[in-house]
Protein backbone atom coordinates (compact mmCIF):
# COMPACT_ATOMS: atom_id res chain seq x y z
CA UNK A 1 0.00 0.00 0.00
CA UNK A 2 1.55 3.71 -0.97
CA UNK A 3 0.78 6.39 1.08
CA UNK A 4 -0.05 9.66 -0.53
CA UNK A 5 1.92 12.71 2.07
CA UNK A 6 -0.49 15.65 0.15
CA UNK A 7 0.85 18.68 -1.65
CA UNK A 8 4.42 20.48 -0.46
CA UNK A 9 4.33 22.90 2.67
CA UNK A 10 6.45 25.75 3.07
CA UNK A 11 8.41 24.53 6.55
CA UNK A 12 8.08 28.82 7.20
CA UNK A 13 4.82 29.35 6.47
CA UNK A 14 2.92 26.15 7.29
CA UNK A 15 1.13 26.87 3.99
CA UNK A 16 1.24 24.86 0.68
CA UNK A 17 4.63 25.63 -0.93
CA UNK A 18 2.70 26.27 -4.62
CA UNK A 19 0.54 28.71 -2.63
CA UNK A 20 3.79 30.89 -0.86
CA UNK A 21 5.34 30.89 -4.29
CA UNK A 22 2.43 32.08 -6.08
CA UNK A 23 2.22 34.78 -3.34
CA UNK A 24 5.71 35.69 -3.57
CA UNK A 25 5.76 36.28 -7.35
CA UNK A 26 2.36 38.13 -7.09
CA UNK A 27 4.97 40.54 -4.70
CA UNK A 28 7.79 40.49 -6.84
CA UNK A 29 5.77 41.76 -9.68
CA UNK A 30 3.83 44.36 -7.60
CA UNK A 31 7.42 45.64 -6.70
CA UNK A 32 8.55 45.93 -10.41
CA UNK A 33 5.40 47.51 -11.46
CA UNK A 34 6.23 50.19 -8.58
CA UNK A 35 9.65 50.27 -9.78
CA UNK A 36 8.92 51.03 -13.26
CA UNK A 37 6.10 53.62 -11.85
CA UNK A 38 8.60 55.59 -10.00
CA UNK A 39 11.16 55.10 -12.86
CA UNK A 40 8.24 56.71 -15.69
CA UNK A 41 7.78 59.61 -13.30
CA UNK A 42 11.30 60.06 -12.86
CA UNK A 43 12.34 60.24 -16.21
CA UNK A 44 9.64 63.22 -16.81
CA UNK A 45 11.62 65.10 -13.70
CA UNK A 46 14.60 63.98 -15.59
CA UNK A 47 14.09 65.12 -18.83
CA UNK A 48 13.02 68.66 -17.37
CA UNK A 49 14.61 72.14 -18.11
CA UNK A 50 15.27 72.39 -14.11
CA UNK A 51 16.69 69.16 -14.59
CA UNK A 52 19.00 70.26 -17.09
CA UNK A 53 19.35 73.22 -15.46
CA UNK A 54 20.69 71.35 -12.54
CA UNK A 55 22.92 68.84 -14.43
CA UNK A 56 24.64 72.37 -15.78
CA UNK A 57 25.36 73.68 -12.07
CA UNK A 58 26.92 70.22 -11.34
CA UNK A 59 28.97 70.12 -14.54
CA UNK A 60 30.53 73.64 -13.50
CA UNK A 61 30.61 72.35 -9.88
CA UNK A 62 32.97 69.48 -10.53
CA UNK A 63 34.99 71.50 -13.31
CA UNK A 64 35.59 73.91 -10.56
CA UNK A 65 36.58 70.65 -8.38
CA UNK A 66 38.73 69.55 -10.72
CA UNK A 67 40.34 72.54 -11.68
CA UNK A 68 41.27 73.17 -7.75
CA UNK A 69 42.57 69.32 -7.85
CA UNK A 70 44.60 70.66 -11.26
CA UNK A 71 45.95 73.85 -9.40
CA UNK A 72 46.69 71.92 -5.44
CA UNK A 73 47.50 68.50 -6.06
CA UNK A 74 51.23 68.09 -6.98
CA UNK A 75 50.76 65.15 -9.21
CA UNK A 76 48.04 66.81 -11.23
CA UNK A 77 50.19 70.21 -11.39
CA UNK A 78 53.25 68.20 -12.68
CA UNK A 79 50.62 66.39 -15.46
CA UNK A 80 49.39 69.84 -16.13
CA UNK A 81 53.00 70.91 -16.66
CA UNK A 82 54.06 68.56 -18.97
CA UNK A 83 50.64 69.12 -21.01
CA UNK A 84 51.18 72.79 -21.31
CA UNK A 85 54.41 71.86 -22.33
CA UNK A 86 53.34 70.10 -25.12
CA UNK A 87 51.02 73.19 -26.18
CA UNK A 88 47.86 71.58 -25.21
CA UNK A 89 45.68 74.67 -24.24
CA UNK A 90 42.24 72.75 -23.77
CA UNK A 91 40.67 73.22 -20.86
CA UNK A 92 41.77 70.11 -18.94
CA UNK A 93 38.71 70.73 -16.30
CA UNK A 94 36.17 69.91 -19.27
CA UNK A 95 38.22 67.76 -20.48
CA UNK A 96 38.09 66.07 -18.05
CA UNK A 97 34.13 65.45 -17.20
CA UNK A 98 34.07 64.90 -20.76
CA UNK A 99 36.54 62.08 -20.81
CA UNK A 100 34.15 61.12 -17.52
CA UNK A 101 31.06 60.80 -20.04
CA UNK A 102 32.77 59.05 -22.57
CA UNK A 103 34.02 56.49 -20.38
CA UNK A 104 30.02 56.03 -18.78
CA UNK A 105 31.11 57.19 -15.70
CA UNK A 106 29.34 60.06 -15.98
CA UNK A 107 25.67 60.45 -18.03
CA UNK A 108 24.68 63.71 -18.72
């Protein structure tokens, strides 16, 4: 004689282990449909004039940053030296967040 043992329980729960896991997917997909909300409504912020507005003020920000790193740090003045050197006259502070955006370390 085989004895049926009835469907899997979740030793957590107590419940039947189909049932949690239908429960938990039912959460996991509320939580990417809030996800994706948040993410829509973000990307209209985003996409804003004050947002670019914004991303402008930081850009200057961190040239500014960099340009005090460029002027203090004794490394970075004896690159700048041997770039001058060489004639380059770019602006090495834009330059530089440029390089940062084509690398995808920064997205504008």
């Amino acid at each position: 004689m085989v004895l049926s043992h009835g469907p899997d329980i979740d030793p957590a729960s107590g419940q039947p282990a189909a049932y949690v896991e239908e429960q938990r997917q039912r959460d996991l997909n509320q939580k990417e449909r809030e996800r994706l909300e948040k993410q829509a409504a973000f990307s209209t912020v985003a996409d804003s004039d004050a947002a670019q507005q914004l991303r402008d003020m930081v850009c200057g920000l961190l040239e500014g940053r960099i340009n005090k790193v460029l002027n203090e740090d004794p490394e970075a003045m004896a690159y700048v030296k041997i770039l001058r050197g060489l004639k380059d006259q770019t602006d090495l502070a834009k330059r530089a967040v440029n390089t940062l955006v084509q690398r995808g370390v920064l997205t504008l």
